[in-house]
N, C-alpha and C. Protein backbone atom coordinates (compact mmCIF):
# COMPACT_ATOMS: atom_id res chain seq x y z
N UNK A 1 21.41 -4.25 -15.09
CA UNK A 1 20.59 -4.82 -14.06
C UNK A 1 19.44 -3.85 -13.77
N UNK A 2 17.90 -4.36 -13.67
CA UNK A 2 16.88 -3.91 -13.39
C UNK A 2 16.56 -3.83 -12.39
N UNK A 3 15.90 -3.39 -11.55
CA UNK A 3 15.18 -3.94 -10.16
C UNK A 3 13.46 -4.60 -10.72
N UNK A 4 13.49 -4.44 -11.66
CA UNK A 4 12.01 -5.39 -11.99
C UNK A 4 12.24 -7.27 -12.72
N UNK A 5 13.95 -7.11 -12.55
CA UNK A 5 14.34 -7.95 -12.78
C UNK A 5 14.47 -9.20 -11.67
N UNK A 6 14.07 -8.45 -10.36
CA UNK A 6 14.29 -9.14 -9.01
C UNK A 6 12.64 -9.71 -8.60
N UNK A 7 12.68 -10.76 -7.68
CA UNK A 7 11.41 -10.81 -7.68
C UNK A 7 11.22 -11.18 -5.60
N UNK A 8 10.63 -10.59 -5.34
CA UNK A 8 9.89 -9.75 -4.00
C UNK A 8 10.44 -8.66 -3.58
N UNK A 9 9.70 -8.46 -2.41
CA UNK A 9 9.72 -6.99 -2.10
C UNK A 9 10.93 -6.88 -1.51
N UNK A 10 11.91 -8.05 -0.61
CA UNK A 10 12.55 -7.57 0.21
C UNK A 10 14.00 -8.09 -0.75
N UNK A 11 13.77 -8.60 -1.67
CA UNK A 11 14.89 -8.52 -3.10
C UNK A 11 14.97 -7.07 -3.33
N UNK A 12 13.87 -6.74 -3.59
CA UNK A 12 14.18 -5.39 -4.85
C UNK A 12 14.52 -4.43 -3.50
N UNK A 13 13.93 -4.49 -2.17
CA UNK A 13 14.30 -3.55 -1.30
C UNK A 13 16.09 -3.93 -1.07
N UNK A 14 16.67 -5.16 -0.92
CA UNK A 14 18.04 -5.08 -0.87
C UNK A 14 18.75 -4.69 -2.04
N UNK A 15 18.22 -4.95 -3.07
CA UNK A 15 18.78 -5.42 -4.18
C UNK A 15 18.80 -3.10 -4.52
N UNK A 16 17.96 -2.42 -3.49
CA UNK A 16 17.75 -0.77 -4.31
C UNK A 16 19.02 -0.49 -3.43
N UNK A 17 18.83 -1.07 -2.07
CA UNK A 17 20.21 -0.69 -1.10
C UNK A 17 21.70 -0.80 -1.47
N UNK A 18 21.90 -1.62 -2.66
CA UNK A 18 23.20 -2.30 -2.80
C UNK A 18 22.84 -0.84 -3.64
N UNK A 19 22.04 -1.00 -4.66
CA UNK A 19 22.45 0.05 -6.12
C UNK A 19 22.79 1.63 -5.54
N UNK A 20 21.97 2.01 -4.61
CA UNK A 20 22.04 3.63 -4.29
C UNK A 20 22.86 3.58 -2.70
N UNK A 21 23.16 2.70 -2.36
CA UNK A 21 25.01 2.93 -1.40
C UNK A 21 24.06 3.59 -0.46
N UNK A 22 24.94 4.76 0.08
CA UNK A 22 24.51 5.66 1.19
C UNK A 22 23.15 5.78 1.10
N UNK A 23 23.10 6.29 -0.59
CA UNK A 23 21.61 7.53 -0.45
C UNK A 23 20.56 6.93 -0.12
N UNK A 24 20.67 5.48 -0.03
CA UNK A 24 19.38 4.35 0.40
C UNK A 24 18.43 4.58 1.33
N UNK A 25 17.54 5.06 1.88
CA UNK A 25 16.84 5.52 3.05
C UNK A 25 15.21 4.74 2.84
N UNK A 26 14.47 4.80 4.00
CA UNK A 26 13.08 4.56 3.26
C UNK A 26 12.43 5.71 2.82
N UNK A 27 12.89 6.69 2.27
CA UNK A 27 12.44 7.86 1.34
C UNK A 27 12.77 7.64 0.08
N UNK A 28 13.85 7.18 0.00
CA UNK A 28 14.49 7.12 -1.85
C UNK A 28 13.90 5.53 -1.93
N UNK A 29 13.36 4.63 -0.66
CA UNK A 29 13.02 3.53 -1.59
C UNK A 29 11.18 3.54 -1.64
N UNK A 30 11.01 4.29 -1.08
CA UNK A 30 9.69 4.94 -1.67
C UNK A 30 9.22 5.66 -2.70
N UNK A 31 10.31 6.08 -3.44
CA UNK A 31 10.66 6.87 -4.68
C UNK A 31 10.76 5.79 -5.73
N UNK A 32 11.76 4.53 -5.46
CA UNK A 32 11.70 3.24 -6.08
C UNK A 32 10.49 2.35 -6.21
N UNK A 33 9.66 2.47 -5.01
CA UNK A 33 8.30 1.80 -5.55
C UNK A 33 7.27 2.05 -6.00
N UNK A 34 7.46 3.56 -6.27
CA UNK A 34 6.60 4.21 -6.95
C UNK A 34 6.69 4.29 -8.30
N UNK A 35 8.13 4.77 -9.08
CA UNK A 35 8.64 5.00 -10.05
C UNK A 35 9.10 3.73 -10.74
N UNK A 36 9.19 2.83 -10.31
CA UNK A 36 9.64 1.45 -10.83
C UNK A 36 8.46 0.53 -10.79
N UNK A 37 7.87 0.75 -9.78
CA UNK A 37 6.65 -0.44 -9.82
C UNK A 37 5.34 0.16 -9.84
N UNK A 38 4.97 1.68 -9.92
CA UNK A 38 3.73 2.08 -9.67
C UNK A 38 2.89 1.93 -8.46
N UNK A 39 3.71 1.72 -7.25
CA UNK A 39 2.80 1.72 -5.53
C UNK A 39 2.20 2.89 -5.39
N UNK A 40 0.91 2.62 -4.69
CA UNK A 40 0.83 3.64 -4.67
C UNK A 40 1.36 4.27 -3.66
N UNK A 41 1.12 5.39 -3.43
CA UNK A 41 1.41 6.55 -2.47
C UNK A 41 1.21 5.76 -0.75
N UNK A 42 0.32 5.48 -0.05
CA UNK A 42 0.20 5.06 0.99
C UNK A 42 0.54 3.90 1.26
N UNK A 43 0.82 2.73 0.06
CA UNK A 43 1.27 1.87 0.57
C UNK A 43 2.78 1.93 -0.08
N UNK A 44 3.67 2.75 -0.55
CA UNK A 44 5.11 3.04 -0.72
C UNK A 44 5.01 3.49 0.70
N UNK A 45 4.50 4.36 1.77
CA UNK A 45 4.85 4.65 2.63
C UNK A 45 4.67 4.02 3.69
N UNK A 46 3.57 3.32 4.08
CA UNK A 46 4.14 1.89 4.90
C UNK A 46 5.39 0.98 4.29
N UNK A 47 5.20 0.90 3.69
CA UNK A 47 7.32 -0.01 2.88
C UNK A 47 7.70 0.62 3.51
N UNK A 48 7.65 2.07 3.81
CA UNK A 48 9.17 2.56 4.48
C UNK A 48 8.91 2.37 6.13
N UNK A 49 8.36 1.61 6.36
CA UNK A 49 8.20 0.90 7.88
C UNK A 49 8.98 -0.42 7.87
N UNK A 50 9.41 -0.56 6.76
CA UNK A 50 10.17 -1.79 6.90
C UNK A 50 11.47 -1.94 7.59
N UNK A 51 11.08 -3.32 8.58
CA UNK A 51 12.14 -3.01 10.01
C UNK A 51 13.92 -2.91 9.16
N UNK A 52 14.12 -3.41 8.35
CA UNK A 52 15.69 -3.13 8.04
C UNK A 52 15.74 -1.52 7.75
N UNK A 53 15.27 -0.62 8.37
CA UNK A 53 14.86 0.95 7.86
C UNK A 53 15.30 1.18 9.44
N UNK A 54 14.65 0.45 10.55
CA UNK A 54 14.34 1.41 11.96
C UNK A 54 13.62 0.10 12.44
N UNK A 55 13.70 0.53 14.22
CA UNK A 55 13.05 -0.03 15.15
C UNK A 55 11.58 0.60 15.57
N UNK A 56 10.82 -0.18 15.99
CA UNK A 56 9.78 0.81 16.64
C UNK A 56 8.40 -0.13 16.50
N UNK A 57 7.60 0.31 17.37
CA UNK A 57 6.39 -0.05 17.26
C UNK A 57 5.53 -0.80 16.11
N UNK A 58 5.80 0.06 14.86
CA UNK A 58 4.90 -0.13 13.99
C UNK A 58 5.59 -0.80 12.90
N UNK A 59 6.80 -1.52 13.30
CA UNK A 59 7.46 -2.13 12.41
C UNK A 59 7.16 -3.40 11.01
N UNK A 60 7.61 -3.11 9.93
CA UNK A 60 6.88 -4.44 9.21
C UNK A 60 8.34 -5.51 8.56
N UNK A 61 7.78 -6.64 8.92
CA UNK A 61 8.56 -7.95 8.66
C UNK A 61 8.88 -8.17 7.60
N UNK A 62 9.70 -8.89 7.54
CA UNK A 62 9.85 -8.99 5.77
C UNK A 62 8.99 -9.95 5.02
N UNK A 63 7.66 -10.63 6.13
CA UNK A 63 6.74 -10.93 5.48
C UNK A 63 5.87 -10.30 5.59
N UNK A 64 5.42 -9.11 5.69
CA UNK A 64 4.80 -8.35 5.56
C UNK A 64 4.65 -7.48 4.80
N UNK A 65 5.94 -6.85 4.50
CA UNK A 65 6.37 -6.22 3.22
C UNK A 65 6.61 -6.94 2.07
N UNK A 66 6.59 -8.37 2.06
CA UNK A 66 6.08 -9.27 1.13
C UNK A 66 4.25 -9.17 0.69
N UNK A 67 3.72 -9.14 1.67
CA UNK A 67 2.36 -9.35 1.79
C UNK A 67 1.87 -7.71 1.25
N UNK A 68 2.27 -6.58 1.33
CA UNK A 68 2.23 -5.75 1.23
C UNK A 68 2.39 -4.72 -0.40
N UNK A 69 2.93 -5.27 -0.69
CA UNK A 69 3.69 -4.93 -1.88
C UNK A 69 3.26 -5.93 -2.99
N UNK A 70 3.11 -7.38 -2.78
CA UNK A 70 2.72 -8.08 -3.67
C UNK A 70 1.85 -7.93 -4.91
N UNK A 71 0.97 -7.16 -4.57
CA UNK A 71 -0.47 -6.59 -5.68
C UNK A 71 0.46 -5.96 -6.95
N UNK A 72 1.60 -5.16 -6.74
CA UNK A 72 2.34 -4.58 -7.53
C UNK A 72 3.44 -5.35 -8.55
N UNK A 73 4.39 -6.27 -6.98
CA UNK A 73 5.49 -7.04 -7.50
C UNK A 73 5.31 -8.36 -8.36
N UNK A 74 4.00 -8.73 -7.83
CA UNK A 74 3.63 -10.26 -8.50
C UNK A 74 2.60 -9.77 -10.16
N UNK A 75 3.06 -9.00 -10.62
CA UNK A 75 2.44 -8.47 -11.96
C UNK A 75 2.90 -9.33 -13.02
């Protein structure tokens, strides 16, 4: 199983959580959208604003992190 085998952002973001268990954080899945899909740098790090990560202000939806990520995932 791939994660380029999944298709949106908040697939491959559950789909990295199931594969790496604990070590799952929005640091290692910023590591995943870089290294697997080529994000870049600033927008792997808004992904890790994604609300299944944390609460807070600047939180992003899972259509957002759809909207966000797309330029990469929809290749």
């Amino acid at each position: 199983m791939k994660l380029k085998d999944f298709v949106g952002a908040t697939e491959v973001a559950r789909e990295a959580r199931t594969l790496l268990g604990e070590r799952f954080s929005s640091v290692t899945f910023m590591y995943v959208l870089m290294r697997a899909f080529e994000v870049e740098y600033t927008a792997a790090c808004d992904a890790s604003r994604w609300h299944e990560f944390h609460g807070g202000p600047r939180l992003l939806s899972d259509a957002d992190l759809e909207a966000l990520l797309a330029p990469w995932l929809d290749r």
